[in-house]
C-alpha atoms as a PDB file:
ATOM      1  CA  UNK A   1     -16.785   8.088 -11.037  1.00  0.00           C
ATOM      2  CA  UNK A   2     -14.637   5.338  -9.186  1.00  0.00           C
ATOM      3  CA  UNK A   3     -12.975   6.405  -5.692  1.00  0.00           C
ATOM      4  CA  UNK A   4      -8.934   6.977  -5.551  1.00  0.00           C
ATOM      5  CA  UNK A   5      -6.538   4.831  -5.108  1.00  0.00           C
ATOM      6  CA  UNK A   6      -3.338   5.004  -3.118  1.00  0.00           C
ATOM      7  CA  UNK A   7      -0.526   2.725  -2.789  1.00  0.00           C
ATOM      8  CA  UNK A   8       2.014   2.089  -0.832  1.00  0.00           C
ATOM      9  CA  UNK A   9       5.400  -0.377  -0.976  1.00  0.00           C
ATOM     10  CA  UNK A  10       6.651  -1.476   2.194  1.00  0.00           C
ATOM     11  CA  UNK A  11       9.423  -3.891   3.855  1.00  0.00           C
ATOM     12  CA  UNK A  12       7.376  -6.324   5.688  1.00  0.00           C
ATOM     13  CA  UNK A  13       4.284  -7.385   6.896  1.00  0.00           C
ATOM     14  CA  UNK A  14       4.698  -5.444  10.176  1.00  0.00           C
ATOM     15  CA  UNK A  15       5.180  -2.351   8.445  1.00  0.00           C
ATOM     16  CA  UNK A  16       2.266  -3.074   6.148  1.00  0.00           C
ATOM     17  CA  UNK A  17      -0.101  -3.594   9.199  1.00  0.00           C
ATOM     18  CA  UNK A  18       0.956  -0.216  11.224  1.00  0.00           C
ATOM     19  CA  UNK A  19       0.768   1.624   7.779  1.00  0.00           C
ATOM     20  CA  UNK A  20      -2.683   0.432   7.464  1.00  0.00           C
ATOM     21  CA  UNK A  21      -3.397   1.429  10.837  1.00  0.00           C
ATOM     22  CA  UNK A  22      -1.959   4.840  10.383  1.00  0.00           C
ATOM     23  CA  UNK A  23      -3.780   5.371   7.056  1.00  0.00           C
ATOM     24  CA  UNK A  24      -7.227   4.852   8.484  1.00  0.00           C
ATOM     25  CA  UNK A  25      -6.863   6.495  11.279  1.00  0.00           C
ATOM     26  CA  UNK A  26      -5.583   9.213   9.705  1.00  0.00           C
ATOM     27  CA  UNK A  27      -8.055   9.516   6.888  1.00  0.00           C
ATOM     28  CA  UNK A  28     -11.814   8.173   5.391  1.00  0.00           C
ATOM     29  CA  UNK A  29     -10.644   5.674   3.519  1.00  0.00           C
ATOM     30  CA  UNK A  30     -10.974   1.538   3.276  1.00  0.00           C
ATOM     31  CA  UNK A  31      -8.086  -0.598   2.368  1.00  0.00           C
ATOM     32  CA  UNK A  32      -7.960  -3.157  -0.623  1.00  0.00           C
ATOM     33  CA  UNK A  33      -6.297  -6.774  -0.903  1.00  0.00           C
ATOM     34  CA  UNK A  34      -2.554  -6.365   0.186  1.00  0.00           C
ATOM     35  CA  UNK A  35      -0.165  -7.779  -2.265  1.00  0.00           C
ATOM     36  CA  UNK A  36       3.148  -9.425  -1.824  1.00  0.00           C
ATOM     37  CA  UNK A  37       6.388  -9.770  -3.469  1.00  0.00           C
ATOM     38  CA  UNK A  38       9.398 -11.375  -2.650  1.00  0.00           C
ATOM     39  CA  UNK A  39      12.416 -10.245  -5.181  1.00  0.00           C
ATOM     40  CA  UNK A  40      15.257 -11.628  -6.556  1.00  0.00           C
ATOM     41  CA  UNK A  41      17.721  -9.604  -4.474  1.00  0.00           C
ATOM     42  CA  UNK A  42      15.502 -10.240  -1.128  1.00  0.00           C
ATOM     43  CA  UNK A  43      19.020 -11.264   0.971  1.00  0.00           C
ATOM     44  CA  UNK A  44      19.816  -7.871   0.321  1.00  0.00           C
ATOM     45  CA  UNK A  45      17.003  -5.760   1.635  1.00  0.00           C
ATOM     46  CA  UNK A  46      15.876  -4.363   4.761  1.00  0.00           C
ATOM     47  CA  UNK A  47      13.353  -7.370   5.518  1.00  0.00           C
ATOM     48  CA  UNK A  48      13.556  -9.816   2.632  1.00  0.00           C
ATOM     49  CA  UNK A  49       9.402  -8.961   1.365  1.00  0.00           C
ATOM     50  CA  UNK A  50       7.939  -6.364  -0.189  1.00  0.00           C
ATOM     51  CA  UNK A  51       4.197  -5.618   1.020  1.00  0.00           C
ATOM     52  CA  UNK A  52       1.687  -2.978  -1.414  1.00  0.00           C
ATOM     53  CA  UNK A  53      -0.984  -1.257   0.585  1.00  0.00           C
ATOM     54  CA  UNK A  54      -3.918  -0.096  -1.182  1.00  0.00           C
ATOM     55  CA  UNK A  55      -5.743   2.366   0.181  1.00  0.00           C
ATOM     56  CA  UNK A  56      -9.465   4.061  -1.483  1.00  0.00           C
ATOM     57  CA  UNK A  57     -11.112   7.288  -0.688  1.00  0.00           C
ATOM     58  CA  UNK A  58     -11.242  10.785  -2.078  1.00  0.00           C
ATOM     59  CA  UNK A  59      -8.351  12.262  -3.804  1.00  0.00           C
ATOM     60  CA  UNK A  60      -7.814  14.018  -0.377  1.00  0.00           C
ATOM     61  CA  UNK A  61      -8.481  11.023   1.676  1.00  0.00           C
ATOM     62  CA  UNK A  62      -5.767   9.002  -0.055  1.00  0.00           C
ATOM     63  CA  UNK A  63      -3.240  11.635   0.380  1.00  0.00           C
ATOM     64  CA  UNK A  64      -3.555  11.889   3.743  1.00  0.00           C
ATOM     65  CA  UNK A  65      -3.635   8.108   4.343  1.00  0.00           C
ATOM     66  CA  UNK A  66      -0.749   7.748   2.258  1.00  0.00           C
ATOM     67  CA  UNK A  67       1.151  10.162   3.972  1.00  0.00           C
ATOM     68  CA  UNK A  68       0.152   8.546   7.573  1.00  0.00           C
ATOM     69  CA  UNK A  69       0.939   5.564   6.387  1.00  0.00           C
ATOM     70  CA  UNK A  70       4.726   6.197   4.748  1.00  0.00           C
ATOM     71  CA  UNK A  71       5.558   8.046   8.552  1.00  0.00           C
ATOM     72  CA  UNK A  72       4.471   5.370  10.105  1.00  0.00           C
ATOM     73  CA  UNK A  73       5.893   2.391   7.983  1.00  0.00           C
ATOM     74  CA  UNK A  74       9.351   4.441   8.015  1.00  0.00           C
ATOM     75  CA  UNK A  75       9.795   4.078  11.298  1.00  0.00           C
ATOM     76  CA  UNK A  76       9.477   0.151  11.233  1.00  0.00           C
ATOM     77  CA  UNK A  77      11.326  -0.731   8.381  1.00  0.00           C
ATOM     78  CA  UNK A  78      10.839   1.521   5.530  1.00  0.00           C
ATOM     79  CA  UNK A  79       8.957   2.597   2.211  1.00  0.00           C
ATOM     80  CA  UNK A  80      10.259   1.978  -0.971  1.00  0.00           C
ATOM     81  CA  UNK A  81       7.691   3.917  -3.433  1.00  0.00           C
ATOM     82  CA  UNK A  82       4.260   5.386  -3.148  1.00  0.00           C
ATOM     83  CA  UNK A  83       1.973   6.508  -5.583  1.00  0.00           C
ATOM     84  CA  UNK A  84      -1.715   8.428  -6.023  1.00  0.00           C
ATOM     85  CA  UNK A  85      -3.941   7.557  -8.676  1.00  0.00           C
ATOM     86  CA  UNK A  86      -6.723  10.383  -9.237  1.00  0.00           C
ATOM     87  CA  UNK A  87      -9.012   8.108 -11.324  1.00  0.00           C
ATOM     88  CA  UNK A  88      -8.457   4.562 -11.718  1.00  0.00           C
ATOM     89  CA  UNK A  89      -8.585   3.301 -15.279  1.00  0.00           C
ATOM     90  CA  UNK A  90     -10.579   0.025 -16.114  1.00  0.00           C
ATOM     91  CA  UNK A  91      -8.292  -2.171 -17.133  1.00  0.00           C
ATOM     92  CA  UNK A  92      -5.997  -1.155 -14.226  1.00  0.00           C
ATOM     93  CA  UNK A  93      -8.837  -1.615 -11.700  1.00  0.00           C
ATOM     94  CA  UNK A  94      -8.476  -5.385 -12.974  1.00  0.00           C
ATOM     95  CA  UNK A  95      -4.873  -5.223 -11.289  1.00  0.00           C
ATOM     96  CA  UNK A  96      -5.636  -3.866  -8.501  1.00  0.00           C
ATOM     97  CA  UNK A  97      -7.423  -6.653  -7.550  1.00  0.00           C
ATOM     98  CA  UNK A  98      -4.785  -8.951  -7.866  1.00  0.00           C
ATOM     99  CA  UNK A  99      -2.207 -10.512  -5.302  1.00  0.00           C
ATOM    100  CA  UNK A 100       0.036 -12.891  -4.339  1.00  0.00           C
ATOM    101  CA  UNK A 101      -1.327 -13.506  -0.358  1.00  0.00           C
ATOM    102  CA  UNK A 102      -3.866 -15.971  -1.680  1.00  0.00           C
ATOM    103  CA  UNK A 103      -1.123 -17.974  -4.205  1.00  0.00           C
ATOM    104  CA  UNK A 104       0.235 -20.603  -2.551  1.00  0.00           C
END
């Protein structure tokens, strides 16, 4: 049975990096590929791109990393969703891989 998967939406690439921090330190778990996303209405946000931090561990694990991480990242520049998923489909392991840091 594959591991759990949290993830986490963030403004910026600071936030990203001390919500990783927090989320590790906080709990057993590894981190996957960040992902990137710059939207249409980017003028109007906090910080003008939208990090996803994906975090893998036990059910428990991710919970607690996610929950590190979303203190931490709201105190730089905020969290726009979060999510916990138990046990990772196939097809959506496929998108988890994917992300926009290695596009050019």
């Amino acid at each position: 049975m594959g591991k759990a998967v949290g993830i986490i939406e963030v403004f910026g690439l600071t936030a990203a990096m001390v919500a990783v921090d927090a989320g590790c330190k906080a709990a057993n778990v590894t981190v996957e590929t960040l992902d990137k996303n710059k939207p249409g209405n980017a003028d109007a946000l906090p910080v003008p791109l939208i990090v996803a931090v994906k975090f893998r561990g036990s059910v428990d694990a991710v919970n607690a990393a996610v929950d590190a991480a979303e203190q931490a990242a709201k105190k730089i520049s905020g969290v726009i969703t979060k999510h916990i998923i138990a046990n990772v489909e196939d097809s959506t392991e496929k998108m988890l891989k994917l992300n926009a840091f290695d596009k050019n």
